[in-house]
C-alpha atoms as a PDB file:
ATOM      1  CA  UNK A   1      -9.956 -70.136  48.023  1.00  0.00           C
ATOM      2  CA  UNK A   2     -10.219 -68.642  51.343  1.00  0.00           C
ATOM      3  CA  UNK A   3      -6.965 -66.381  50.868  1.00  0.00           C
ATOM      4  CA  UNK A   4      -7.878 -65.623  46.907  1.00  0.00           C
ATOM      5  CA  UNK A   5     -10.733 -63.836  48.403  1.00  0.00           C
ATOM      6  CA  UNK A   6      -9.496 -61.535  50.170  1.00  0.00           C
ATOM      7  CA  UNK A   7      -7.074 -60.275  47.824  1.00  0.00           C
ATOM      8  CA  UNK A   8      -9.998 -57.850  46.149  1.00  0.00           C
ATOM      9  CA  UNK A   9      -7.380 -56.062  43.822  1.00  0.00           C
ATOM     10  CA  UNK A  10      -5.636 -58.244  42.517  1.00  0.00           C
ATOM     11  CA  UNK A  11      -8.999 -60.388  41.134  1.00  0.00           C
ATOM     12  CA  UNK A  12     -10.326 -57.287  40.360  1.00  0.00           C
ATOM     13  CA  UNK A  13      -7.271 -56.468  38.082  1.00  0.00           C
ATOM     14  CA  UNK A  14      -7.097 -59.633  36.911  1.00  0.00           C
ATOM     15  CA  UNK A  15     -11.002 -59.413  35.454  1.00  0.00           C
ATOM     16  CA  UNK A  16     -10.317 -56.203  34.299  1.00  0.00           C
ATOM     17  CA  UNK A  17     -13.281 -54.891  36.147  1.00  0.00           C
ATOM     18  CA  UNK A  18     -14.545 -51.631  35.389  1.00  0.00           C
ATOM     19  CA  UNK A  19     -12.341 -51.110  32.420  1.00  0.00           C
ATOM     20  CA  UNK A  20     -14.073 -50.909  29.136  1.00  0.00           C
ATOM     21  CA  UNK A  21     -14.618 -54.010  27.030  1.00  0.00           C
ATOM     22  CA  UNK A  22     -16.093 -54.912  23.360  1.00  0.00           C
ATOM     23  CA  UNK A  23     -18.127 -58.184  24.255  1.00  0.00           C
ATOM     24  CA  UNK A  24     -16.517 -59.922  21.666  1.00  0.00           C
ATOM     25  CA  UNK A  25     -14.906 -62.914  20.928  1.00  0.00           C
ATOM     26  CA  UNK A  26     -10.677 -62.732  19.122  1.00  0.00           C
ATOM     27  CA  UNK A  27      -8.912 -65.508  17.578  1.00  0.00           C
ATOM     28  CA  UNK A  28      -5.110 -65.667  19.021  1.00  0.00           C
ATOM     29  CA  UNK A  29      -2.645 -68.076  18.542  1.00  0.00           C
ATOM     30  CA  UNK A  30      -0.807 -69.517  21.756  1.00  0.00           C
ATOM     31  CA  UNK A  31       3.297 -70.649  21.485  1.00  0.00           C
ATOM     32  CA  UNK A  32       4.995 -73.258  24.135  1.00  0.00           C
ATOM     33  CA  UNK A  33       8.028 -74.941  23.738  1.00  0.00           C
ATOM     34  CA  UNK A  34       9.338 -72.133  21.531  1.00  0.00           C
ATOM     35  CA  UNK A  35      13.086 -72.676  20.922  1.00  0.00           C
ATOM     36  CA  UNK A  36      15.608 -69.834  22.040  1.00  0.00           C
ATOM     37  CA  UNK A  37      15.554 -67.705  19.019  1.00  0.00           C
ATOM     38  CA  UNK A  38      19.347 -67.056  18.746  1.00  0.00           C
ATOM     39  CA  UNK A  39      20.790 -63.281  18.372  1.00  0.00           C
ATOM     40  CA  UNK A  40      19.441 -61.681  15.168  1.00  0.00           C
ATOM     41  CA  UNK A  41      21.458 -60.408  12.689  1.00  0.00           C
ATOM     42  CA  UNK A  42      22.127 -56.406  13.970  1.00  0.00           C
ATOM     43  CA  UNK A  43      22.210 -55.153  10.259  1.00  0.00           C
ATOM     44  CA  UNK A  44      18.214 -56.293   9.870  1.00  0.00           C
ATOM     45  CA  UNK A  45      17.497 -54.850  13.110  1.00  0.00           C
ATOM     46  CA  UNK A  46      19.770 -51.307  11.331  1.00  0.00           C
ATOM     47  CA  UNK A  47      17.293 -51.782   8.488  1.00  0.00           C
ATOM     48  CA  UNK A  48      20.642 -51.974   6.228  1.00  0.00           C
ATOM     49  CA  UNK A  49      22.528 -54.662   4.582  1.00  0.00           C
ATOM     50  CA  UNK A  50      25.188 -56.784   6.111  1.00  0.00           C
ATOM     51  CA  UNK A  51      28.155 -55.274   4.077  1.00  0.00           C
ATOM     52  CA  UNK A  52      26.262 -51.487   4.225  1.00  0.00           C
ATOM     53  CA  UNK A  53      26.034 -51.946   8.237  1.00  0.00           C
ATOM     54  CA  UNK A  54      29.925 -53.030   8.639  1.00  0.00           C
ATOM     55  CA  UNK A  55      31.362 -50.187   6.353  1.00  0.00           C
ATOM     56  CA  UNK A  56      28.830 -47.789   8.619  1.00  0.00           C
ATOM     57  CA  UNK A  57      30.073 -49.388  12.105  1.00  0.00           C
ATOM     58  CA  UNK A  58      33.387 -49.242  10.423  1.00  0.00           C
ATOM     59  CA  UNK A  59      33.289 -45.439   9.596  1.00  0.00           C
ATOM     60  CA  UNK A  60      32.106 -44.514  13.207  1.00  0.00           C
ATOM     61  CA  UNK A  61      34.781 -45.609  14.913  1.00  0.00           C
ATOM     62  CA  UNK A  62      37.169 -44.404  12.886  1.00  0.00           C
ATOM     63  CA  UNK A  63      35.253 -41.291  12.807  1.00  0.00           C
ATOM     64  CA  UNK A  64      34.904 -40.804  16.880  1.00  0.00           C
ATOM     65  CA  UNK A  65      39.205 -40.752  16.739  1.00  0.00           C
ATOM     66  CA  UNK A  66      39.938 -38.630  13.469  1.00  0.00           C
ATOM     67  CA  UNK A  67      37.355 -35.900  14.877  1.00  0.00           C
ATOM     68  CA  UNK A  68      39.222 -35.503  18.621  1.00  0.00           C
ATOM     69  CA  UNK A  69      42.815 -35.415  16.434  1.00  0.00           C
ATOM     70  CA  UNK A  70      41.620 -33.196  13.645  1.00  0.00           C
ATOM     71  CA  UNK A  71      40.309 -30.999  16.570  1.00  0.00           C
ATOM     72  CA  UNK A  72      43.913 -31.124  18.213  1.00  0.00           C
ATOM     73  CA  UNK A  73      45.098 -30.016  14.769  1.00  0.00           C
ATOM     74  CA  UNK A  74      43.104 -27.177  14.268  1.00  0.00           C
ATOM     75  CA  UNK A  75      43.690 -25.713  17.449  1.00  0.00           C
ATOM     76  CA  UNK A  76      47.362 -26.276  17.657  1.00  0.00           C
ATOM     77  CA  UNK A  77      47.522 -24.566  14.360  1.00  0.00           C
ATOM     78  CA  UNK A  78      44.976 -21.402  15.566  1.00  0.00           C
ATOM     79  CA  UNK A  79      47.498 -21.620  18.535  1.00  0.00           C
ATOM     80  CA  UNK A  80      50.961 -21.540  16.750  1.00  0.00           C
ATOM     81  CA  UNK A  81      49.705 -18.303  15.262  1.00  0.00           C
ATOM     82  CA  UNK A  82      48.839 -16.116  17.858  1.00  0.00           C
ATOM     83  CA  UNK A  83      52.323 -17.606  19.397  1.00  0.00           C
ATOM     84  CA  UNK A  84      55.596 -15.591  18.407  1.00  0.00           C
ATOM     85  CA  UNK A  85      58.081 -17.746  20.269  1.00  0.00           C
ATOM     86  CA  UNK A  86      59.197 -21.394  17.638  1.00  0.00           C
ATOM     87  CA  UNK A  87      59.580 -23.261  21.109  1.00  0.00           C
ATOM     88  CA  UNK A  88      56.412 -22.550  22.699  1.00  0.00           C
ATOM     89  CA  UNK A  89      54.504 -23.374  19.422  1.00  0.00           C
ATOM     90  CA  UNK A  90      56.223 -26.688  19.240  1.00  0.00           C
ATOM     91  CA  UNK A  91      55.688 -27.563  22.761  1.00  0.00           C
ATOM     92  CA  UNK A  92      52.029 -26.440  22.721  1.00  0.00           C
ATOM     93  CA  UNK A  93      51.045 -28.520  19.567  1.00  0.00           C
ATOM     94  CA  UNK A  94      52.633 -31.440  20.843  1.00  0.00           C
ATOM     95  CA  UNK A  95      50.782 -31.091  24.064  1.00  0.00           C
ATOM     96  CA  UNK A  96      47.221 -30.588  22.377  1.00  0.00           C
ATOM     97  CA  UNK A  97      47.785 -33.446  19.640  1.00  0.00           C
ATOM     98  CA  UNK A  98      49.173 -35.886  22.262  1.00  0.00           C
ATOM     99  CA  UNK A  99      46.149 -34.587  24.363  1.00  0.00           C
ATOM    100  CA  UNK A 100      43.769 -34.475  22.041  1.00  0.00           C
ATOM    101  CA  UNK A 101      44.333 -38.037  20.460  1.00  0.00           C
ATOM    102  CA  UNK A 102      44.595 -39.513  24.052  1.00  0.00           C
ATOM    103  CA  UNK A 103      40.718 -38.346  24.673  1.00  0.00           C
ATOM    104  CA  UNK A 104      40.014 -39.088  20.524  1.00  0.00           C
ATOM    105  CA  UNK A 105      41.666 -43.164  21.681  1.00  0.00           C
ATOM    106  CA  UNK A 106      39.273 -43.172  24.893  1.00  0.00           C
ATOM    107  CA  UNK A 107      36.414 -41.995  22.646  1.00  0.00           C
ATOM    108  CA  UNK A 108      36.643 -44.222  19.793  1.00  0.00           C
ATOM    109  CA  UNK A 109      36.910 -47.257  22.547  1.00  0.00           C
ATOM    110  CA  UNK A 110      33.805 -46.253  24.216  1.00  0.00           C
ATOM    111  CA  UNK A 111      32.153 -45.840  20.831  1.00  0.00           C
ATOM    112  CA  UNK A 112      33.413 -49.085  20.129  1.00  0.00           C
ATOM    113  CA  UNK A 113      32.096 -50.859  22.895  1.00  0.00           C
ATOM    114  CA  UNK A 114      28.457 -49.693  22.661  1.00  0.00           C
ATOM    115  CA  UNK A 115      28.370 -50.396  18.866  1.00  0.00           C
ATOM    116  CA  UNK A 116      29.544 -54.218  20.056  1.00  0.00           C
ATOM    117  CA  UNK A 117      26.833 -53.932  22.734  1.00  0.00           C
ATOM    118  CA  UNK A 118      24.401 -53.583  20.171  1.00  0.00           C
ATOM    119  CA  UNK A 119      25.633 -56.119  17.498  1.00  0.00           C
ATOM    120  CA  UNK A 120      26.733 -59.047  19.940  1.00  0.00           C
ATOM    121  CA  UNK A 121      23.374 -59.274  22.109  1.00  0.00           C
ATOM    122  CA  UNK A 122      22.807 -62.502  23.753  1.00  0.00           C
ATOM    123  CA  UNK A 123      19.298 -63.073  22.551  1.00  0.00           C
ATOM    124  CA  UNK A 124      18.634 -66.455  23.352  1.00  0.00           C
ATOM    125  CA  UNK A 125      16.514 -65.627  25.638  1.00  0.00           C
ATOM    126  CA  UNK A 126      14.190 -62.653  23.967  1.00  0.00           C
ATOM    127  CA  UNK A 127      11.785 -65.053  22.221  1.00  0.00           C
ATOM    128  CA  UNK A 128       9.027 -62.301  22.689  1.00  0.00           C
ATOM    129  CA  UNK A 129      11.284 -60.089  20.209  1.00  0.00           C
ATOM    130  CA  UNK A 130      11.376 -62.644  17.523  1.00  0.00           C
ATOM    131  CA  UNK A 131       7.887 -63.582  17.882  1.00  0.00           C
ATOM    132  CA  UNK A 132       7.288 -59.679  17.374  1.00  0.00           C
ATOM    133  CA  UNK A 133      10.028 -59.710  13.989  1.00  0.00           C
ATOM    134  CA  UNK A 134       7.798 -62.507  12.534  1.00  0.00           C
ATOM    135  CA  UNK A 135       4.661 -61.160  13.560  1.00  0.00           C
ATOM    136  CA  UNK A 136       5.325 -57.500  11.796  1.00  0.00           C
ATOM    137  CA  UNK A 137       7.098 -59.315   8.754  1.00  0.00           C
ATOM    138  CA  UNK A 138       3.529 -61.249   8.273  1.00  0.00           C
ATOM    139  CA  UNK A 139       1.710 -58.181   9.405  1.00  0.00           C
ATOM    140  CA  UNK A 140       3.694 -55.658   6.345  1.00  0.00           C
ATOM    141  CA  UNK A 141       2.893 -58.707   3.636  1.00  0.00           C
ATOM    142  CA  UNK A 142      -0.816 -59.294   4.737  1.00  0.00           C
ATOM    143  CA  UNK A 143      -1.240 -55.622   4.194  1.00  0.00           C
ATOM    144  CA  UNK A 144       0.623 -55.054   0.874  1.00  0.00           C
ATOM    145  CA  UNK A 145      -1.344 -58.119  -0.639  1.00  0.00           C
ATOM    146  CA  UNK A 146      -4.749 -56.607   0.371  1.00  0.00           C
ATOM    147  CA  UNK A 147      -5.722 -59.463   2.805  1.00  0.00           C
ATOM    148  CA  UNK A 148      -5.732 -56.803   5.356  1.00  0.00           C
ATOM    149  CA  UNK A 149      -6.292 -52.692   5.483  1.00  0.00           C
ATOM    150  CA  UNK A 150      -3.486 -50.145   5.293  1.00  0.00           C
ATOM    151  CA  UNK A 151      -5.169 -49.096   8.712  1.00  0.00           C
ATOM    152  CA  UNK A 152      -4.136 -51.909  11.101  1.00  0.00           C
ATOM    153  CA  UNK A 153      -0.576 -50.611  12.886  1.00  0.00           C
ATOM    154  CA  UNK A 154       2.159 -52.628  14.307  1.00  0.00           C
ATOM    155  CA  UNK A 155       1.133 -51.296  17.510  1.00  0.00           C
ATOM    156  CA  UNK A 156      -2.095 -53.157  16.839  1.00  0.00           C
ATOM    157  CA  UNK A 157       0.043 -56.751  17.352  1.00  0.00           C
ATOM    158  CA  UNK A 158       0.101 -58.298  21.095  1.00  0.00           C
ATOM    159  CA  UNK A 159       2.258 -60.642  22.244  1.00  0.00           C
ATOM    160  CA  UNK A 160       1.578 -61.499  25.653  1.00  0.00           C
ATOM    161  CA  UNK A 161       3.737 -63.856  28.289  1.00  0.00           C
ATOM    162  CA  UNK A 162       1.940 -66.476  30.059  1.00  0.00           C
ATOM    163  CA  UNK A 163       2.948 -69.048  32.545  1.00  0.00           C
ATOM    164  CA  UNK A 164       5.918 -71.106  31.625  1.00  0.00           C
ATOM    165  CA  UNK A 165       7.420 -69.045  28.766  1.00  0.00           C
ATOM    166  CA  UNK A 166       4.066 -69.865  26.882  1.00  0.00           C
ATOM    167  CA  UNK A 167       2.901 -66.705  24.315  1.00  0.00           C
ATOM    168  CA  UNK A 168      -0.435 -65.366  22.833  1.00  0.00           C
ATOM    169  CA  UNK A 169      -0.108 -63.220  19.683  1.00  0.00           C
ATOM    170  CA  UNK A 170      -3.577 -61.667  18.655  1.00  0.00           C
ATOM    171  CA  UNK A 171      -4.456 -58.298  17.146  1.00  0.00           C
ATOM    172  CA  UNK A 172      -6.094 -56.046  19.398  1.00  0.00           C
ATOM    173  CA  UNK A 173      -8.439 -53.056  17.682  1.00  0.00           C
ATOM    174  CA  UNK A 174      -8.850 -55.298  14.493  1.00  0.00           C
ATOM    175  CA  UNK A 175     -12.291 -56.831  13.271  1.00  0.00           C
ATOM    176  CA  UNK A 176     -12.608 -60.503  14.728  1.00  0.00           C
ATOM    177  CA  UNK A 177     -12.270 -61.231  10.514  1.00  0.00           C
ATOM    178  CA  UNK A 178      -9.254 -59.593  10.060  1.00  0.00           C
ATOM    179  CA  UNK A 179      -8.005 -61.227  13.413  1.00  0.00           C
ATOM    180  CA  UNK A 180      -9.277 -64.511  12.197  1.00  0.00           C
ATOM    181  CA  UNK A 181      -6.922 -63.797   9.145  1.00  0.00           C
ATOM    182  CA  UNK A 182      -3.983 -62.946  11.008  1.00  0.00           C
ATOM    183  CA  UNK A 183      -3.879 -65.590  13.326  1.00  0.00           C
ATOM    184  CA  UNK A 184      -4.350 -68.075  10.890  1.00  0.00           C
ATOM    185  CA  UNK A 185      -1.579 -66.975   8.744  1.00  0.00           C
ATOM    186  CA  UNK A 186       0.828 -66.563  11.924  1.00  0.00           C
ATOM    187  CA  UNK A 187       0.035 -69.968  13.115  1.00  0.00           C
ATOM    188  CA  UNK A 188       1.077 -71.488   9.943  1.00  0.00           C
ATOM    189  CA  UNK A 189       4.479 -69.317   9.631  1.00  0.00           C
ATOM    190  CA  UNK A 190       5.093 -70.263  13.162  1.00  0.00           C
ATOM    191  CA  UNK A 191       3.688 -74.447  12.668  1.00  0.00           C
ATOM    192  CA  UNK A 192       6.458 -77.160  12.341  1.00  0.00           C
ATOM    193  CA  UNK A 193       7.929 -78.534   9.717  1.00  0.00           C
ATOM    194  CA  UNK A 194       6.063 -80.939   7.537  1.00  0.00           C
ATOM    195  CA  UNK A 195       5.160 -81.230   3.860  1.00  0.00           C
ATOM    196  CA  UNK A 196       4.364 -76.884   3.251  1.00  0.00           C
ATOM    197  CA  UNK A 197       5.124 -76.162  -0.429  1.00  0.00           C
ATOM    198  CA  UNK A 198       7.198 -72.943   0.364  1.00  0.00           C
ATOM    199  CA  UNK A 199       9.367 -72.404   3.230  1.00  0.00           C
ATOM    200  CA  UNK A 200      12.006 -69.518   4.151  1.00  0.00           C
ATOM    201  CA  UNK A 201      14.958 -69.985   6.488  1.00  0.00           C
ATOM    202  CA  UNK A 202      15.446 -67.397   9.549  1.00  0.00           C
ATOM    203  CA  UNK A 203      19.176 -67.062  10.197  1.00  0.00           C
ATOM    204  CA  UNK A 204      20.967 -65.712  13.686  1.00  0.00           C
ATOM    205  CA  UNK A 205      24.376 -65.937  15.242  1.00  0.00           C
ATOM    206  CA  UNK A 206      24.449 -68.526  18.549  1.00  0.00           C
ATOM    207  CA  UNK A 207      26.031 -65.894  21.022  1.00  0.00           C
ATOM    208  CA  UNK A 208      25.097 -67.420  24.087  1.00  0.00           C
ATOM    209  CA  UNK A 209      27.186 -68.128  26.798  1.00  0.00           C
ATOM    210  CA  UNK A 210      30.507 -66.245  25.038  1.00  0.00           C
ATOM    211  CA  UNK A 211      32.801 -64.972  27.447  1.00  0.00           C
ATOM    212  CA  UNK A 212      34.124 -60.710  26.688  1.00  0.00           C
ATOM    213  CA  UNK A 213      36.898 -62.486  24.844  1.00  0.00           C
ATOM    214  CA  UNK A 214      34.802 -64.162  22.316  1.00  0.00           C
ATOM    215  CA  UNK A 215      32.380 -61.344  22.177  1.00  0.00           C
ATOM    216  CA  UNK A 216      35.505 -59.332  20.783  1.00  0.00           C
ATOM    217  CA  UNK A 217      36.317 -61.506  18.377  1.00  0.00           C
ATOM    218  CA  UNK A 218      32.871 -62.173  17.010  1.00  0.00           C
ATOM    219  CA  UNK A 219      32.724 -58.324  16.541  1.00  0.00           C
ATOM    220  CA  UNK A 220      35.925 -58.142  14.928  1.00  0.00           C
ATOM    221  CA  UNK A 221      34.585 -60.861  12.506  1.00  0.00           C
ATOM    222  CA  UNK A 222      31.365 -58.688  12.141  1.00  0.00           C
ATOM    223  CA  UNK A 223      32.692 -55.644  11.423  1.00  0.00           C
ATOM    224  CA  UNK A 224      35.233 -57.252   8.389  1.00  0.00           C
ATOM    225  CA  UNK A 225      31.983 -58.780   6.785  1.00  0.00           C
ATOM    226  CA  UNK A 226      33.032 -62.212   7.806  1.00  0.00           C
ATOM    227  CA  UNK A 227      30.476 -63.443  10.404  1.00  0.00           C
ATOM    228  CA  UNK A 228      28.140 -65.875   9.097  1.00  0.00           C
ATOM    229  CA  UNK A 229      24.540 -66.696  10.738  1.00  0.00           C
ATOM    230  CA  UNK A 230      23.163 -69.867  11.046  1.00  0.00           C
ATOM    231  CA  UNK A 231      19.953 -70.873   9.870  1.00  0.00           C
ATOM    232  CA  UNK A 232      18.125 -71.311  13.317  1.00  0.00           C
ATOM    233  CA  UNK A 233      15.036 -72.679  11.577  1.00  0.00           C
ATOM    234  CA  UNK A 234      12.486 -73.085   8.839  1.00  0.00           C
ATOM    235  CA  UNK A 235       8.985 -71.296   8.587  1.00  0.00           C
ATOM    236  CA  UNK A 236       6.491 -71.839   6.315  1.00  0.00           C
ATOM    237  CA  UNK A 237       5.163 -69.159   3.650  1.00  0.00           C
ATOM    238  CA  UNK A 238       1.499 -68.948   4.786  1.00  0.00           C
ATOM    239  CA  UNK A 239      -1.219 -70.243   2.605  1.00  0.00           C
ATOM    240  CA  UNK A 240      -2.753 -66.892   1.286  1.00  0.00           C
ATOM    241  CA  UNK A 241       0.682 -65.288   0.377  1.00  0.00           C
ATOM    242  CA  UNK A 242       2.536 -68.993  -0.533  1.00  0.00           C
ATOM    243  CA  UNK A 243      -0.462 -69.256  -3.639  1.00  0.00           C
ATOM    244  CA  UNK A 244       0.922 -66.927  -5.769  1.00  0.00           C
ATOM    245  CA  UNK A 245       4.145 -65.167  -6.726  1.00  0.00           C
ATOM    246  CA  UNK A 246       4.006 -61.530  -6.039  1.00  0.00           C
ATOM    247  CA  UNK A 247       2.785 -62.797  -2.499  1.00  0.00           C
ATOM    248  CA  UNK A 248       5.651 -65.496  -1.905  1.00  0.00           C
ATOM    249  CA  UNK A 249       7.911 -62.081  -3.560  1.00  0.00           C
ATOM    250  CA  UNK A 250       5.823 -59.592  -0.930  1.00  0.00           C
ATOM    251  CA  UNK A 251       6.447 -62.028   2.004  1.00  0.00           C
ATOM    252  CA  UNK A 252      10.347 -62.429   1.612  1.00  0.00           C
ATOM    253  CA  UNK A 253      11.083 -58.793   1.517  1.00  0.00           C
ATOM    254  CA  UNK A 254       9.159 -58.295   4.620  1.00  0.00           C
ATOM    255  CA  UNK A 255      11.326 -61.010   6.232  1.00  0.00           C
ATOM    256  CA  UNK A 256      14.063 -60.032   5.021  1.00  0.00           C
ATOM    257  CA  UNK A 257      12.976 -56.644   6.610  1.00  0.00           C
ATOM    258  CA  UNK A 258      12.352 -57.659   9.937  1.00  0.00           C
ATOM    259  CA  UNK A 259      13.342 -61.028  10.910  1.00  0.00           C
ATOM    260  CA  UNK A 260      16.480 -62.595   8.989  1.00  0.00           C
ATOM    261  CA  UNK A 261      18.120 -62.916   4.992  1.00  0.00           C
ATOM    262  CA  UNK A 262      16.954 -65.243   3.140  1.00  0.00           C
ATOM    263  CA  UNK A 263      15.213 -66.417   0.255  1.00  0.00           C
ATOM    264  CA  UNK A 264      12.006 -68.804  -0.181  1.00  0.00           C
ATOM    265  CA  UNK A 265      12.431 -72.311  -0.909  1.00  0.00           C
ATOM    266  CA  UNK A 266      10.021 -74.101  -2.880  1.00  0.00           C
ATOM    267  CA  UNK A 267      10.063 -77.689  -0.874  1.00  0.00           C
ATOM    268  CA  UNK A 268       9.286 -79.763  -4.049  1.00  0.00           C
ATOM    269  CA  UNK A 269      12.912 -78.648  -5.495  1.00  0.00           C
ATOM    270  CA  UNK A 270      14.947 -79.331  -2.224  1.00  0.00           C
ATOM    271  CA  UNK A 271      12.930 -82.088  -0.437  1.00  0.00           C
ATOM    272  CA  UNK A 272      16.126 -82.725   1.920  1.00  0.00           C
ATOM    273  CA  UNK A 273      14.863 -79.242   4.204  1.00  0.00           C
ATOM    274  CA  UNK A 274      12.001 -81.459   4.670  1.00  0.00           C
ATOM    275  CA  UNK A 275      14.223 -84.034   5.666  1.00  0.00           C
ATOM    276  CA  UNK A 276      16.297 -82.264   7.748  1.00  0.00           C
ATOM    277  CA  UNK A 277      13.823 -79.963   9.437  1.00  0.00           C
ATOM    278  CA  UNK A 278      10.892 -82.085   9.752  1.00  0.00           C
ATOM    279  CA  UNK A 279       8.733 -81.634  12.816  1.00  0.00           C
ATOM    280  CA  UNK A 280      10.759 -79.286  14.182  1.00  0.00           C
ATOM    281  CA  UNK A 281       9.236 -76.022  15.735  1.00  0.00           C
ATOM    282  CA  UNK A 282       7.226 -75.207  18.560  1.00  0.00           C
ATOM    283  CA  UNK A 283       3.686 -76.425  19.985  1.00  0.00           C
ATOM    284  CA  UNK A 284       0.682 -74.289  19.305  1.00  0.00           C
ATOM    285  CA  UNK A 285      -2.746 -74.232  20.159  1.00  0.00           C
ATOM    286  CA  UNK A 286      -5.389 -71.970  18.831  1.00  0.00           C
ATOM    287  CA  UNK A 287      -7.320 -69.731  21.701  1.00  0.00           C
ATOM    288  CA  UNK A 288     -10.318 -67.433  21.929  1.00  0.00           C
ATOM    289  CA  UNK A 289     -10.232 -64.254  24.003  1.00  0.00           C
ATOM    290  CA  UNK A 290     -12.989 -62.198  25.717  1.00  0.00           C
ATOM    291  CA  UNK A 291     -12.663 -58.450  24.687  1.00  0.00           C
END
C-alpha cells in the first residue's frame, strides 16, 4: 500500500481523474474462459462470397504477371519499330520479354504471398476480433429491427481486455436503456449451449500451429474453392430477434456479414446440436460500470 501510493500517475490514470464523466451507471457483459476463436473465413472479412473471393484472389495473381509481360510486349513491339536492323529487333524483344516476365514472376509471387498473408491468419489467438464480428453482427440486426436507433455506430461498441484474457463488451455514448438492450442480447448470443429455440453455427478454419508448408497448401485449397471451415461453435439467436421471422431472417444476414456462413437452426427440428453442443461456451457474468 505503501509503494501504490506513491505512484500518483498511475492511480490517477487509473481513476480517470480529471477527465470528464456522466455519473451514470452501464450494463456490460464480462467473457472468461472464451475459447480460441479459430481463423475466420477471409471472404466474410472481403465482404464477398467464398467462390466470388477465390475467382477475385485468383484474377490478381494472374493479373500482377500478364500486366509486367503485356508491358514487355508492348514495348518490344514500340521498339522493333523504331529499329531498322531484323537482328537487333529480335535480340531486343527477347531481352525485354525475358526481362519483363522475370520481374512480372517476382511480382505475381510477392502478390501471392500477401494475399496468403491475409487469408491464412493464425487467429486463434484474436478473441477480441471475434468478440467485435459478433458484437457488430448483433449491433446491424438490433438496429434494422428497431430495438435500437439508426444513430448508435459501431464505433459506439467497446470491448475491453482485462486480467487473464477476461473481456467487457458495453456500449459507450448509448442511453443506459439501449445499453441494457444490447448487453442483454449479446450475453445470450454469447451464453452456452442449453435448450435456446434458435441457434446459428459460426464456422472458421483451425490454422494454428501450421508450418509455411501447410500454410501453402491450405491456400492452394482456398483459392480452388475447396477449403472447408469447421463449425467452431453454436450461438444462440437472442430472444428479441429469435421471436419472430423477419428478426431470426435480419439476424442471419448480419452474421453471415460479419462473423461466419451459416444458416439458423431451429433446435426443436435437430435436437442432436443440443446434444452435441450442450454447455459448451464461455463463462459470463453481468457487470455495472461507472461513467
Amino acid at each position: 500500500m505503501l509503494k501504490r501510493a506513491l505512484v500518483r500517475d498511475q492511480i490517477y490514470e487509473l481513476w480517470k481523474v480529471g477527465k470528464p464523466y456522466a455519473n451514470r451507471q452501464l450494463g456490460c457483459i464480462e467473457i472468461a474462459a472464451l475459447p480460441a476463436p479459430g481463423a475466420q473465413p477471409a471472404h466474410v472479412i472481403a465482404g464477398s462470397t467464398y467462390p466470388e473471393h477465390a475467382r477475385q484472389l485468383r484474377q490478381q495473381i494472374d493479373r500482377a504477371l500478364w500486366i509486367y509481360v503485356a508491358g514487355g510486349i508492348v514495348a518490344s513491339i514500340t521498339l522493333a519499330g523504331v529499329l531498322m536492323n531484323p537482328f537487333l529487333c529480335l535480340v531486343s524483344s527477347m531481352v525485354i520479354v525475358t526481362t519483363s516476365t522475370i520481374l512480372g514472376l517476382r511480382h505475381r509471387a510477392r502478390v501471392r504471398e500477401n494475399l496468403e498473408k491475409f487469408v491464412v491468419v493464425d487467429a486463434s489467438s484474436d478473441r477480441a476480433g471475434c468478440l467485435s464480428s459478433i458484437a457488430r453482427a448483433l449491433l446491424d440486426s438490433l438496429i434494422e429491427r428497431n430495438f435500437l436507433p439508426g444513430d448508435i455506430e459501431p464505433g459506439d461498441i467497446v470491448i475491453s481486455r482485462r486480467s487473464h484474457d477476461n473481456y467487457r463488451v458495453f456500449l459507450e455514448g448509448a442511453s443506459e436503456e439501449h445499453t441494457r438492450i444490447f448487453v442483454k442480447a449479446f450475453e445470450e448470443v454469447m451464453a452456452p449451449v442449453t435448450n435456446q429455440p434458435y441457434l446459428i453455427p459460426r464456422y472458421s478454419f483451425d490454422l494454428e500451429g501450421l508450418d509455411s508448408r501447410a500454410r501453402k497448401s491450405f491456400f492452394n485449397l482456398y483459392l480452388r474453392g475447396r477449403a472447408e471451415p469447421d463449425i467452431a461453435a453454436y450461438h444462440a439467436v437472442p430472444r428479441l430477434l429469435a421471436r419472430s421471422e423477419k428478426g431470426r431472417e435480419s439476424f442471419e444476414f448480419a452474421w453471415n456479414h460479419h462473423v461466419s456462413p451459416g444458416f439458423v437452426v431451429a433446435t426443436q427440428e435437430d435436437p442432436l446440436i443440443l446434444e452435441k453442443y450442450f454447455g459448451l461456451g464461455p463463462s459470463l457474468a453481468e457487470r455495472l460500470l461507472w461513467d
